[in-house]
C-alpha atoms as a PDB file:
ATOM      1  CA  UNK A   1     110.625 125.002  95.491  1.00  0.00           C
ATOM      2  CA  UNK A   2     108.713 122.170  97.742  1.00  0.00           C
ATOM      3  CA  UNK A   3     106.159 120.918  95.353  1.00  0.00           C
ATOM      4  CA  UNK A   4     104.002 120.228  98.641  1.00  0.00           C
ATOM      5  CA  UNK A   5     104.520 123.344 100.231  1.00  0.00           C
ATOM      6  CA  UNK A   6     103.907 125.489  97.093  1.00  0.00           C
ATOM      7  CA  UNK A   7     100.747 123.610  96.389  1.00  0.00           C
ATOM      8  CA  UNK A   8      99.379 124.505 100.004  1.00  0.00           C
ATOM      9  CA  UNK A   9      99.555 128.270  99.356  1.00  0.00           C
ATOM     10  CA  UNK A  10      97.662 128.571  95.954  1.00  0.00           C
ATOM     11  CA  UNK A  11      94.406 129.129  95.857  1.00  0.00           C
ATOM     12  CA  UNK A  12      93.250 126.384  93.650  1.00  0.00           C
ATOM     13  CA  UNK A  13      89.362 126.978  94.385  1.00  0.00           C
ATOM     14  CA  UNK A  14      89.645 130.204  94.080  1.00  0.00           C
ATOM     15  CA  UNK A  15      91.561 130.290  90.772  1.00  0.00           C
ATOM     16  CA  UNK A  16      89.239 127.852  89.521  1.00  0.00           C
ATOM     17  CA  UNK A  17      86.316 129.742  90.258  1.00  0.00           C
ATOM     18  CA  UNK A  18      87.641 132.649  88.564  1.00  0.00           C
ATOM     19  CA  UNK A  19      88.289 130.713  85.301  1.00  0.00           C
ATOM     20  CA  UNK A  20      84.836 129.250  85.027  1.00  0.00           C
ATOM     21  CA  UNK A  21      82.197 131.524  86.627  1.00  0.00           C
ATOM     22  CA  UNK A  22      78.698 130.128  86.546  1.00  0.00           C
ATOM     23  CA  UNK A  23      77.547 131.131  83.410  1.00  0.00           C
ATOM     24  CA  UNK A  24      73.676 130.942  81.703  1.00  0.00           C
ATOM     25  CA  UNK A  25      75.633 130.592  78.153  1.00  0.00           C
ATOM     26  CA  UNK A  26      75.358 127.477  76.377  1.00  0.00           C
ATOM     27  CA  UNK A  27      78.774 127.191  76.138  1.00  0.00           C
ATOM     28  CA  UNK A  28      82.042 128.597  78.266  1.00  0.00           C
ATOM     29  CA  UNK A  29      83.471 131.590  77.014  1.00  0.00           C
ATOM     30  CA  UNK A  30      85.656 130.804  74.362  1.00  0.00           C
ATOM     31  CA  UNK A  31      88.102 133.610  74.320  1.00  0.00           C
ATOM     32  CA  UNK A  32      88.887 132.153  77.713  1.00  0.00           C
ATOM     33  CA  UNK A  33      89.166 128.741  76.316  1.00  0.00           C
ATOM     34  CA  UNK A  34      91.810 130.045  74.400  1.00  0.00           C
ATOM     35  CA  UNK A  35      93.972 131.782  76.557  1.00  0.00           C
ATOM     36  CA  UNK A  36      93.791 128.799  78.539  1.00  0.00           C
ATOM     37  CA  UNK A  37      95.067 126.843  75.343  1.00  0.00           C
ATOM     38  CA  UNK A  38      97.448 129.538  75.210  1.00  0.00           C
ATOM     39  CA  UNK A  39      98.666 129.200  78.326  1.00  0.00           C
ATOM     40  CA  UNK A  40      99.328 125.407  78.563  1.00  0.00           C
ATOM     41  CA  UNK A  41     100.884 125.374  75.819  1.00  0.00           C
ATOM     42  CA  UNK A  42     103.160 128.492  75.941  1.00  0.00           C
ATOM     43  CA  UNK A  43     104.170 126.508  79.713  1.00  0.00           C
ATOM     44  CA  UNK A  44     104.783 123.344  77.513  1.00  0.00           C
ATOM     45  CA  UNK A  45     107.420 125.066  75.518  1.00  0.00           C
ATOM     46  CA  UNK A  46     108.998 126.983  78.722  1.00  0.00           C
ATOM     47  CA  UNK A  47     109.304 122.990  80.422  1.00  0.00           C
ATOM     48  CA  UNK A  48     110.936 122.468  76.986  1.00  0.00           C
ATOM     49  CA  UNK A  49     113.580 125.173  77.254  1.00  0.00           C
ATOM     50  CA  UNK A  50     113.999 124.327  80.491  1.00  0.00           C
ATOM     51  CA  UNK A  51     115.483 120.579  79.055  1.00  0.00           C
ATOM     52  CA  UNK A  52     117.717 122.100  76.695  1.00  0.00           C
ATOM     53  CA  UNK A  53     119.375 124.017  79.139  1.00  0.00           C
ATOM     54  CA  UNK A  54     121.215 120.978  81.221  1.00  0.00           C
ATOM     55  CA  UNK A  55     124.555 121.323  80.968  1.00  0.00           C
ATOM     56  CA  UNK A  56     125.371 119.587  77.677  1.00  0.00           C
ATOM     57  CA  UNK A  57     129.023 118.230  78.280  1.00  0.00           C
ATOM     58  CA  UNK A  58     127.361 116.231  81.654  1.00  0.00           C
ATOM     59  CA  UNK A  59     125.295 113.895  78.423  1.00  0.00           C
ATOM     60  CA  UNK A  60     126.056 111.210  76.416  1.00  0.00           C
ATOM     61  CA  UNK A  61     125.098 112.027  72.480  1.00  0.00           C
ATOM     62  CA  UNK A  62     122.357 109.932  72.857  1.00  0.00           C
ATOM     63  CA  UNK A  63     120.642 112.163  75.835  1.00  0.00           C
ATOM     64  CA  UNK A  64     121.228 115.219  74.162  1.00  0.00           C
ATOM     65  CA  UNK A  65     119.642 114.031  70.889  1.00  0.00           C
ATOM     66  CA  UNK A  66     116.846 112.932  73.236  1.00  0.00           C
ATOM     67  CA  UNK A  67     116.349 115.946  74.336  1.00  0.00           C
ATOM     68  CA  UNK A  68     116.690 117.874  71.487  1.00  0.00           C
ATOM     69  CA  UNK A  69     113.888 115.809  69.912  1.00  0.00           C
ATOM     70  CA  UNK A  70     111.595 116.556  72.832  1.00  0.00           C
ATOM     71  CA  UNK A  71     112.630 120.137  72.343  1.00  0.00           C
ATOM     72  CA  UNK A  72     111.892 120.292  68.529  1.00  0.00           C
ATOM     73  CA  UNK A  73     108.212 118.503  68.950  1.00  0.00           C
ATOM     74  CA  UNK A  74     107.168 120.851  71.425  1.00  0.00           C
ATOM     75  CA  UNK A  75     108.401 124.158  69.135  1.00  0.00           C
ATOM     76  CA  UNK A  76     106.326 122.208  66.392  1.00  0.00           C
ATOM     77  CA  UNK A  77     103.841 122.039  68.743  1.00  0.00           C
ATOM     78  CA  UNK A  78     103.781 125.738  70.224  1.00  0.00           C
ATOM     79  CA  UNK A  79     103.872 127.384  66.899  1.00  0.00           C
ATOM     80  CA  UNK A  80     100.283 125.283  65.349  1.00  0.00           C
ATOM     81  CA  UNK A  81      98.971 126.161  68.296  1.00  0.00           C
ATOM     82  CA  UNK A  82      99.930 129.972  68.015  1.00  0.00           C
ATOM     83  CA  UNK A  83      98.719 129.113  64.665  1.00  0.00           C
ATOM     84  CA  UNK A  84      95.229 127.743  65.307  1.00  0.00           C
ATOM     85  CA  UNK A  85      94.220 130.511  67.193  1.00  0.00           C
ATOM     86  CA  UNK A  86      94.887 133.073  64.890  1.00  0.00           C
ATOM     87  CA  UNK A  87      92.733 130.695  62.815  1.00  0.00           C
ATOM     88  CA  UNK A  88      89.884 130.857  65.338  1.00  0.00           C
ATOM     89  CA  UNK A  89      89.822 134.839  64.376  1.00  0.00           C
ATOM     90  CA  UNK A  90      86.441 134.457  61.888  1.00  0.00           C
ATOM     91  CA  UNK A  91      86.718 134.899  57.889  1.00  0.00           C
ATOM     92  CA  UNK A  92      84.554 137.814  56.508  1.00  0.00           C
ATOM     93  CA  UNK A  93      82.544 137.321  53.458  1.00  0.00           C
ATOM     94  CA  UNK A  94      81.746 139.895  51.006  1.00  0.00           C
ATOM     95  CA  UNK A  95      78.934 140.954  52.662  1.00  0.00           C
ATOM     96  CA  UNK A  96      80.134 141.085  55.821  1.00  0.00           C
ATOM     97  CA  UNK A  97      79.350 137.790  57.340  1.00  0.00           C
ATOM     98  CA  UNK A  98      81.702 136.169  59.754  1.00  0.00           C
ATOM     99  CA  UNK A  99      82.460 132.070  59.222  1.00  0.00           C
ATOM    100  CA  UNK A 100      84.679 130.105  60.672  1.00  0.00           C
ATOM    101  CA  UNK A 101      87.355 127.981  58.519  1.00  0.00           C
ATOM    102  CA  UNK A 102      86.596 124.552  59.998  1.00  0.00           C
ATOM    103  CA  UNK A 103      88.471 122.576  57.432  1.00  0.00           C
ATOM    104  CA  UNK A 104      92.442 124.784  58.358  1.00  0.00           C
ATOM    105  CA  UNK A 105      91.108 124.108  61.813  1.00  0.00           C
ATOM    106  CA  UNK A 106      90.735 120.719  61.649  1.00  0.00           C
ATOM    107  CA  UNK A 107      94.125 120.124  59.921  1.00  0.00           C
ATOM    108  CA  UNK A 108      96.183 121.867  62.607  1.00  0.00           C
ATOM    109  CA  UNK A 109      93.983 120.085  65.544  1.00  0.00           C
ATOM    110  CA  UNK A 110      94.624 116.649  63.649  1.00  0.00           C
ATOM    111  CA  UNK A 111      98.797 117.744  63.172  1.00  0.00           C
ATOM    112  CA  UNK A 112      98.786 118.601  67.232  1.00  0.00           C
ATOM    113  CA  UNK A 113      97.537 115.453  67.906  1.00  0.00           C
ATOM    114  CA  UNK A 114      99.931 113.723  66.169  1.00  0.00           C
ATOM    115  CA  UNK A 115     102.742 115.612  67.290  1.00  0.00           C
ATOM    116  CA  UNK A 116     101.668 114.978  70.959  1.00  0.00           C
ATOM    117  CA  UNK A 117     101.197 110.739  69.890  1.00  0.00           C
ATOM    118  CA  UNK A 118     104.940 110.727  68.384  1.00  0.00           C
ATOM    119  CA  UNK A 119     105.719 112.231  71.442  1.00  0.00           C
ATOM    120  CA  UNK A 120     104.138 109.417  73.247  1.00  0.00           C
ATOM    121  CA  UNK A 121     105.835 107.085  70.991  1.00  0.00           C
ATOM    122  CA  UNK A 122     109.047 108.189  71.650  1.00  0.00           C
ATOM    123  CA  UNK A 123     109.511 108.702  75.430  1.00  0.00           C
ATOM    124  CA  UNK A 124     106.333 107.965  77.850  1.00  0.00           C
ATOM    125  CA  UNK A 125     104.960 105.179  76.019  1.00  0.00           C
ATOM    126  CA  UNK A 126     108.466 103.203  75.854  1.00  0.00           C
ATOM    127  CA  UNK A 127     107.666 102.464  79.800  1.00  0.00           C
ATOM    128  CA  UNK A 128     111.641 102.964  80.325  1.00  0.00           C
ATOM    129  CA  UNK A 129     112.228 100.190  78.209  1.00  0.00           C
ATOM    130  CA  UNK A 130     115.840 101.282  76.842  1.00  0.00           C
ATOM    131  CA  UNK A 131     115.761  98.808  74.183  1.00  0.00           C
ATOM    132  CA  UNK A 132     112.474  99.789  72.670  1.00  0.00           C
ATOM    133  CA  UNK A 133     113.536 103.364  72.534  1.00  0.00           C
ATOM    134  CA  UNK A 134     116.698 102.953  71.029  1.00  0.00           C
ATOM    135  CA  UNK A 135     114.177 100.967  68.212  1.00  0.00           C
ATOM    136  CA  UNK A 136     111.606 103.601  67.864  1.00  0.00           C
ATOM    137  CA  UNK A 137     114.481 106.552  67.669  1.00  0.00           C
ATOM    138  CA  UNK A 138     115.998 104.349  64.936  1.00  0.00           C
ATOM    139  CA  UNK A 139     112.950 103.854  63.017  1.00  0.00           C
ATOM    140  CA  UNK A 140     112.183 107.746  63.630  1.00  0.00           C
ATOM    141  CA  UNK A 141     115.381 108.875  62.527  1.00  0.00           C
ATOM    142  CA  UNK A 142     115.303 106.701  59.786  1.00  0.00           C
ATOM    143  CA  UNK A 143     111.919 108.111  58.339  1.00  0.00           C
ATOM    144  CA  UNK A 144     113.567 111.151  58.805  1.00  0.00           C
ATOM    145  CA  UNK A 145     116.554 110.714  56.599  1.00  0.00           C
ATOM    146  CA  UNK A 146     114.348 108.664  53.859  1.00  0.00           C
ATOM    147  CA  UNK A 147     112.627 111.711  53.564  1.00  0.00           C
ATOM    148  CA  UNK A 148     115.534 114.003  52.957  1.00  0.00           C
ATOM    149  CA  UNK A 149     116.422 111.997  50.458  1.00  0.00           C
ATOM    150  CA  UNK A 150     113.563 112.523  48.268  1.00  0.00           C
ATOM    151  CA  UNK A 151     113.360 115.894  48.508  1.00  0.00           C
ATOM    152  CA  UNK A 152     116.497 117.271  50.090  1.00  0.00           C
ATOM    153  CA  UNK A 153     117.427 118.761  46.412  1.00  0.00           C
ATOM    154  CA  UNK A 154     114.128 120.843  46.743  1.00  0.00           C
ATOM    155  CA  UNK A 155     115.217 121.893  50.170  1.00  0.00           C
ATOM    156  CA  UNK A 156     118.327 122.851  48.664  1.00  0.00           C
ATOM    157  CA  UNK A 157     117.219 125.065  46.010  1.00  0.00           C
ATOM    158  CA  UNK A 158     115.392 126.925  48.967  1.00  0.00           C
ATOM    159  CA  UNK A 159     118.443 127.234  50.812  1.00  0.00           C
ATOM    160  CA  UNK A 160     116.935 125.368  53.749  1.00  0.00           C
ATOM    161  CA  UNK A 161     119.900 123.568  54.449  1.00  0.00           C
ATOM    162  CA  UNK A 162     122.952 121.410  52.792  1.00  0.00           C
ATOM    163  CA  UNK A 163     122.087 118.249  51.027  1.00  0.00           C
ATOM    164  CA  UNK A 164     124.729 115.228  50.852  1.00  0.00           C
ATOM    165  CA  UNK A 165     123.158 112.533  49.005  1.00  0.00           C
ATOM    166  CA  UNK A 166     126.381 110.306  49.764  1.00  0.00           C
ATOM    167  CA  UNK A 167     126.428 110.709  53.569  1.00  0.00           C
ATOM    168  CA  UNK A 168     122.580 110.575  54.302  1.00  0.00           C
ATOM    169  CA  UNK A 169     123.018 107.418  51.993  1.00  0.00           C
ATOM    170  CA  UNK A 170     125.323 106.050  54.627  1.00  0.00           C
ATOM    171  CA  UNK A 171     123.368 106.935  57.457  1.00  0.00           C
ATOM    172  CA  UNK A 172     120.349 104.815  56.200  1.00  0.00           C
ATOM    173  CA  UNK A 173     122.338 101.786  56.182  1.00  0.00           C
ATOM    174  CA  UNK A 174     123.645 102.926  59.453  1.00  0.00           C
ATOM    175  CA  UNK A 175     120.134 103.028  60.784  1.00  0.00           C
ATOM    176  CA  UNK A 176     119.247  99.484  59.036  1.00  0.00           C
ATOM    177  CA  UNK A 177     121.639  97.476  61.200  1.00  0.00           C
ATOM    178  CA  UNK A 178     121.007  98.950  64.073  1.00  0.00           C
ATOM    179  CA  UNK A 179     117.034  98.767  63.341  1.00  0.00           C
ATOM    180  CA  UNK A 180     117.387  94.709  62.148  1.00  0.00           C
ATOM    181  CA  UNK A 181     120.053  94.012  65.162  1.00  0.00           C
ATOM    182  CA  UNK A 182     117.781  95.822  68.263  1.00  0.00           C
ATOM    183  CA  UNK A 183     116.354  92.523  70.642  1.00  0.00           C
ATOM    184  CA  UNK A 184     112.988  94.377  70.487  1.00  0.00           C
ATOM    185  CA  UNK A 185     112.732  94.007  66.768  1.00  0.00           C
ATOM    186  CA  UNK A 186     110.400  91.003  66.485  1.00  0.00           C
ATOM    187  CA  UNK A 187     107.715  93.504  68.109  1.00  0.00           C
ATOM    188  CA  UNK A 188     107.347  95.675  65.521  1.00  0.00           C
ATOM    189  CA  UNK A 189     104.140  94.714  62.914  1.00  0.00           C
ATOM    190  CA  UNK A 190     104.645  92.903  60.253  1.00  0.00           C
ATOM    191  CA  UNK A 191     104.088  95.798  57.830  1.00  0.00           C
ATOM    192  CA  UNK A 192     106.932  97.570  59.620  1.00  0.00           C
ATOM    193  CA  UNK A 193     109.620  94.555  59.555  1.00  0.00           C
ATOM    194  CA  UNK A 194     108.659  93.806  55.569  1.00  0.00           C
ATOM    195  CA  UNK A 195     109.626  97.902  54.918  1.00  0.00           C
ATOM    196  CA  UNK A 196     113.077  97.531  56.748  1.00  0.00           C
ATOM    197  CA  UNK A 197     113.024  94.719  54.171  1.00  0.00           C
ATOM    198  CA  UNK A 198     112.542  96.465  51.394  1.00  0.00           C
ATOM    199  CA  UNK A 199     114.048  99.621  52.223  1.00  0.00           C
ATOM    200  CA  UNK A 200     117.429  97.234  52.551  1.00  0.00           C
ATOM    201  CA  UNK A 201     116.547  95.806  49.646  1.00  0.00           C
ATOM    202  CA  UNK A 202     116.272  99.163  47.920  1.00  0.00           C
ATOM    203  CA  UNK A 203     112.739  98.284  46.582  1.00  0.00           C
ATOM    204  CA  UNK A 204     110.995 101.206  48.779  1.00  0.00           C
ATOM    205  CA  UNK A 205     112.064 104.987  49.554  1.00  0.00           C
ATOM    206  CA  UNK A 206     109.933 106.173  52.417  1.00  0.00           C
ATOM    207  CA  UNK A 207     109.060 104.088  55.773  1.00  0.00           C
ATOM    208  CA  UNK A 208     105.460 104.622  57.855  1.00  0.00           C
ATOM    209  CA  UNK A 209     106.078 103.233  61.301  1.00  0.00           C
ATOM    210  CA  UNK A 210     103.736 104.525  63.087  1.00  0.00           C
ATOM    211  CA  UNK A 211      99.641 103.910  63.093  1.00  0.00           C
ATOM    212  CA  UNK A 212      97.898 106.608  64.988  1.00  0.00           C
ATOM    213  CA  UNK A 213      94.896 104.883  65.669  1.00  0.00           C
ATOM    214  CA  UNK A 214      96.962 102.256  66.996  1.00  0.00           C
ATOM    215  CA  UNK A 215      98.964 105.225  69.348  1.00  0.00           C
ATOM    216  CA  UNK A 216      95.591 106.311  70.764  1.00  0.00           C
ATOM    217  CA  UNK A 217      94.493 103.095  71.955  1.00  0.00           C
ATOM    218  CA  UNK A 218      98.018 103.358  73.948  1.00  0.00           C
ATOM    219  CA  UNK A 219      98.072 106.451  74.989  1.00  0.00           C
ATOM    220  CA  UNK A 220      96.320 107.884  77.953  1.00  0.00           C
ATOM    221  CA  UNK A 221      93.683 109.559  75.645  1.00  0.00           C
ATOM    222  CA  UNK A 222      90.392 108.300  75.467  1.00  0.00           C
ATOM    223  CA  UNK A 223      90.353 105.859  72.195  1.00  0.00           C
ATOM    224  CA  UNK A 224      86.764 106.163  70.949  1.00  0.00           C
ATOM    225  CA  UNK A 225      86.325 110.101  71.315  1.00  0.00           C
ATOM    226  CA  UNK A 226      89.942 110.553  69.712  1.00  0.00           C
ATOM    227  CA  UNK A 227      89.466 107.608  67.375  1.00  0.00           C
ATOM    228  CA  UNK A 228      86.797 108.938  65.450  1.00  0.00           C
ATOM    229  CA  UNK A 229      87.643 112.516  65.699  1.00  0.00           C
ATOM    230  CA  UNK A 230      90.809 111.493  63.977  1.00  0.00           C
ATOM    231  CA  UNK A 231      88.935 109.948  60.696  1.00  0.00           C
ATOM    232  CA  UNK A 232      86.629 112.814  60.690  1.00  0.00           C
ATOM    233  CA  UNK A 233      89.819 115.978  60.343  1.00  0.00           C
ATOM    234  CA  UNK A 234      91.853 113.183  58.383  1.00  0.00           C
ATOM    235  CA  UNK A 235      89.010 113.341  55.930  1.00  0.00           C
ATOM    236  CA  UNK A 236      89.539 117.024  55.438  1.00  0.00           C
ATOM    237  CA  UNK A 237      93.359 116.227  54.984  1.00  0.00           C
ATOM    238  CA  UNK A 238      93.176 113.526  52.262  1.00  0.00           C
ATOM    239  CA  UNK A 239      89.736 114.000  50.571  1.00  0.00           C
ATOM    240  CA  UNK A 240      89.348 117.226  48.686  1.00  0.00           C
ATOM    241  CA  UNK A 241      86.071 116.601  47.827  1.00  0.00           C
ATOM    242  CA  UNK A 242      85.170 115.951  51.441  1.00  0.00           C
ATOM    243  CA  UNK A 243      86.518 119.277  52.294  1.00  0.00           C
ATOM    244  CA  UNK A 244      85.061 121.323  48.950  1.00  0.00           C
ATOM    245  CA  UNK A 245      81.404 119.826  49.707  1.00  0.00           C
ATOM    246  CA  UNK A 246      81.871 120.636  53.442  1.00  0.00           C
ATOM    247  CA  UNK A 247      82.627 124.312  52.475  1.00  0.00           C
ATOM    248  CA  UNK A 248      79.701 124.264  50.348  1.00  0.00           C
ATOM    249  CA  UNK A 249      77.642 123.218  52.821  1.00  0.00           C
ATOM    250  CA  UNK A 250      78.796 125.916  55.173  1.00  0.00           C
ATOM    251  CA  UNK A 251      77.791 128.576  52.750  1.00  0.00           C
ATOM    252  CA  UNK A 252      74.425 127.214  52.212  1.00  0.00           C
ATOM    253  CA  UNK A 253      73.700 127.837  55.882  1.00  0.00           C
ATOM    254  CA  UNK A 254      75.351 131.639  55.886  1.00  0.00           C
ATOM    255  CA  UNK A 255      71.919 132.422  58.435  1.00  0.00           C
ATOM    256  CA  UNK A 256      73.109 130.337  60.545  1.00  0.00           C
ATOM    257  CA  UNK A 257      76.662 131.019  60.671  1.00  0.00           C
ATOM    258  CA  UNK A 258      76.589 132.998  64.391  1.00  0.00           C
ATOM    259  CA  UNK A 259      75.100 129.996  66.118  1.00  0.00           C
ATOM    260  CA  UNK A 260      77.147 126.933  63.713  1.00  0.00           C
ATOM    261  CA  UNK A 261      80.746 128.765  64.244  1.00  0.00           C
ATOM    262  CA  UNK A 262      80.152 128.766  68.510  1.00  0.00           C
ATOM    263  CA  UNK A 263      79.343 125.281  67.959  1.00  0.00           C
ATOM    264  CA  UNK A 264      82.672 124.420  66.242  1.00  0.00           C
ATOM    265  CA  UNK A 265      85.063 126.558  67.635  1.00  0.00           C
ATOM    266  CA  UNK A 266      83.670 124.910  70.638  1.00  0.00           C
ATOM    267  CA  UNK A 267      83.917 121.354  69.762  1.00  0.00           C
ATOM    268  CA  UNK A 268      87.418 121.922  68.225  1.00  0.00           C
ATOM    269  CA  UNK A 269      89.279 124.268  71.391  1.00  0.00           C
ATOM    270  CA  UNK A 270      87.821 121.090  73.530  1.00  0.00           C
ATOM    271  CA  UNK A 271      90.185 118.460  71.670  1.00  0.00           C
ATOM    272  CA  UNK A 272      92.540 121.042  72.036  1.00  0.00           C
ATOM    273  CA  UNK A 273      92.594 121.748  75.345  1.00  0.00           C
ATOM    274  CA  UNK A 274      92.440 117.656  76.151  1.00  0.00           C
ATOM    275  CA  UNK A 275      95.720 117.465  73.956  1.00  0.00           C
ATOM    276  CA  UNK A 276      97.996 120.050  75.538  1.00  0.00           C
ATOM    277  CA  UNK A 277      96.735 119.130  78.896  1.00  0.00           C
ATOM    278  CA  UNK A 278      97.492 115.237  78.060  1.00  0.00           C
ATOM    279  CA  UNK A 279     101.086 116.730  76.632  1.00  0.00           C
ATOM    280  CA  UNK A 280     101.714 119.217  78.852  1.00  0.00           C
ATOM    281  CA  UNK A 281     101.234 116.189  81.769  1.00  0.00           C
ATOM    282  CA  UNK A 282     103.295 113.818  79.922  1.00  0.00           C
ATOM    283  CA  UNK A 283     106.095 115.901  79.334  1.00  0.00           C
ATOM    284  CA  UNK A 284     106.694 116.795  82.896  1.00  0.00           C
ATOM    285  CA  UNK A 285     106.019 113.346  84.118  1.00  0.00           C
ATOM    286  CA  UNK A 286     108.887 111.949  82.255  1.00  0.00           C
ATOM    287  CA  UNK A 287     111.568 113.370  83.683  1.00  0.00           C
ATOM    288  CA  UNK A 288     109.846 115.202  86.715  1.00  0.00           C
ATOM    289  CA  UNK A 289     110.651 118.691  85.096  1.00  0.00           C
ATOM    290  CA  UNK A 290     111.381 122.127  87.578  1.00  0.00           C
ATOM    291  CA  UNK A 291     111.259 125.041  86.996  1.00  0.00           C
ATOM    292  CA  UNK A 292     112.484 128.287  88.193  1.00  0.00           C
ATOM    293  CA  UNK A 293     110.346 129.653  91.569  1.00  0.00           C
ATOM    294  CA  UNK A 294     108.552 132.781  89.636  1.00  0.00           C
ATOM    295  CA  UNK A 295     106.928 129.938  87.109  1.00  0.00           C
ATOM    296  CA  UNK A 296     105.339 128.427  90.124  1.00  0.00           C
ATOM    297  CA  UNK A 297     101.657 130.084  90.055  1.00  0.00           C
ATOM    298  CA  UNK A 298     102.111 129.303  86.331  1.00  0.00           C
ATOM    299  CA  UNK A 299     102.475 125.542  86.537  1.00  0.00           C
ATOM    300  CA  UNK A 300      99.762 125.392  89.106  1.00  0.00           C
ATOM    301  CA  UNK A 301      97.491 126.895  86.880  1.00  0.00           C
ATOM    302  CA  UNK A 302      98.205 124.528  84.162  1.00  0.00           C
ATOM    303  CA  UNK A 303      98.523 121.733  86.602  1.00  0.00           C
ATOM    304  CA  UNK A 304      94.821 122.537  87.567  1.00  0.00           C
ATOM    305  CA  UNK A 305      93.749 123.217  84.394  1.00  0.00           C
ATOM    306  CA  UNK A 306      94.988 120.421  82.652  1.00  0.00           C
ATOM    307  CA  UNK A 307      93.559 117.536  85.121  1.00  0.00           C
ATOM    308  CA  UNK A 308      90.454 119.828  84.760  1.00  0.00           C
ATOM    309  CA  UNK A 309      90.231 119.168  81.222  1.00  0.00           C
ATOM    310  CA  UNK A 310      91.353 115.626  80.813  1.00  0.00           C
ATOM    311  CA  UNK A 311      88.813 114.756  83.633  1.00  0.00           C
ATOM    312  CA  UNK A 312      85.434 116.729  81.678  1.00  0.00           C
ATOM    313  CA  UNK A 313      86.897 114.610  78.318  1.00  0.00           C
ATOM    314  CA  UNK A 314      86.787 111.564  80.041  1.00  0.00           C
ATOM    315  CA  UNK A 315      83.464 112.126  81.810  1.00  0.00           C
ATOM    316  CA  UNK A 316      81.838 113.522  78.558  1.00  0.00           C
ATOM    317  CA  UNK A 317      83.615 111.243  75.540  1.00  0.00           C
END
């Protein structure tokens, strides 16, 4: 389809005026909010599919296990998202009352994030720079294999999968020359060049290459809003007693659970619908994804929404 053409026949005014009707409500509707959440996203794993499906034997290994990657970060991504709505759907007390779980929310919101910065990592923020994503796919795959390492045995007992101590063995030092011998290696931190040290050097099992906070100044995603709504659901993540005294503080408000659970929902489906948009974007930017003529109303709703949300984040961060 002509992107141009297309574009000229839908009704973009009138869709968006149908998505957002003048309303007296404090806030927008939120089971719209989240079929629009829905709907980006569920688009996000179609352009997915869509990458998969190029004829396989036309690739070099390395582009198919490029786009593989893409494909398995966006199925990660898809299913928290199914995921956090269902979590949207209110818990009942014993008496009836409805409250929200803000602390499961928060988790999943902070994991989608993350999914969408490794992403970033990976292919748009690289800038095309072979060399650098050749490094970060190294380092990636290496945290990867670290990691089945240390617990592939567990994984094994659940029948997840095979586990080869021997060969992933090889496969890390594999990964260490390549890592140690890429000409973009000098511009990794410090941190990161003295755990390829160590990890050669057999004094460390695990590798963290990537800061987030670091990933949001880089990405397109406004750093301060992001930035500090990133501490806040990592807190519910690593700090139990954060979380538990949270809780408890919910509770103590039960009478004003109604009015406190449109607030959150709220403020959480808005980072939500900034992330997908900013992924959603960035996927189809980076290889200029098509696809087939009966998705077209579809991706210029998503288009529209998408620039719609990205634009009220940065206006109101």
């Amino acid at each position: 389809m002509d992107p141009i053409e297309s574009f000229e026949k839908f009704d973009y005014q009138g869709y968006m005026a149908s998505q957002f009707p003048l309303s007296e409500a404090k806030n927008p509707d939120l089971s719209r909010l989240l079929n629009h959440f829905d709907k980006i996203t569920a688009l996000l794993m179609d352009c997915a599919i869509q990458t998969v499906k190029i004829r396989k034997e036309e690739m070099d290994n390395v582009s198919i296990l490029h786009n593989n990657t893409r494909y398995i970060i966006v199925c990660n991504f898809r299913l928290r998202a199914i995921n956090l709505i269902k979590v949207f759907n209110e818990i009942v007390d014993i008496d009836g009352r409805a409250v929200f779980d803000e602390a499961t929310a928060n988790i999943i919101t902070r994991s989608l994030l993350e999914s969408y910065l490794v992403y970033f990592r990976l292919y748009n923020g690289c800038g095309g720079d072979a060399n650098l994503q050749e490094l970060y796919f190294n380092l990636y795959d290496l945290s990867s294999v670290l990691q089945f390492i240390k617990y592939g045995k567990a994984m094994q007992g659940a029948q997840v999968s095979s586990f080869n101590e021997g060969n992933l063995k090889v496969q890390v030092k594999k990964l260490l020359a390549e890592i140690k011998n890429n000409i973009k290696f000098g511009t990794l931190s410090p941190a990161v060049k003295e755990s390829i040290i160590k990890i050669s050097s057999g004094k460390q099992d695990y590798l963290s290459f990537i800061n987030f906070n670091k990933l949001i100044r880089e990405s397109p995603l406004p750093t301060q809003f992001l930035t500090a709504y990133y501490s806040y659901a990592s807190a519910f993540a690593h700090s139990e007693g954060f979380s538990s005294k949270f809780t408890q503080m919910i509770f103590e408000s039960r009478e004003r659970w109604i009015e406190m659970n449109a607030n959150l929902k709220f403020r959480m489906i808005y980072i939500c619908l900034a992330v997908s948009s900013q992924f959603f974007l960035s996927y189809t930017q980076y290889d200029k994804t098509e696809l087939e003529d009966e998705k077209e109303r579809d991706v210029w709703e998503v288009v529209s929404l998408s620039n719609y949300y990205l634009t009220a984040l940065q206006r109101n961060k």
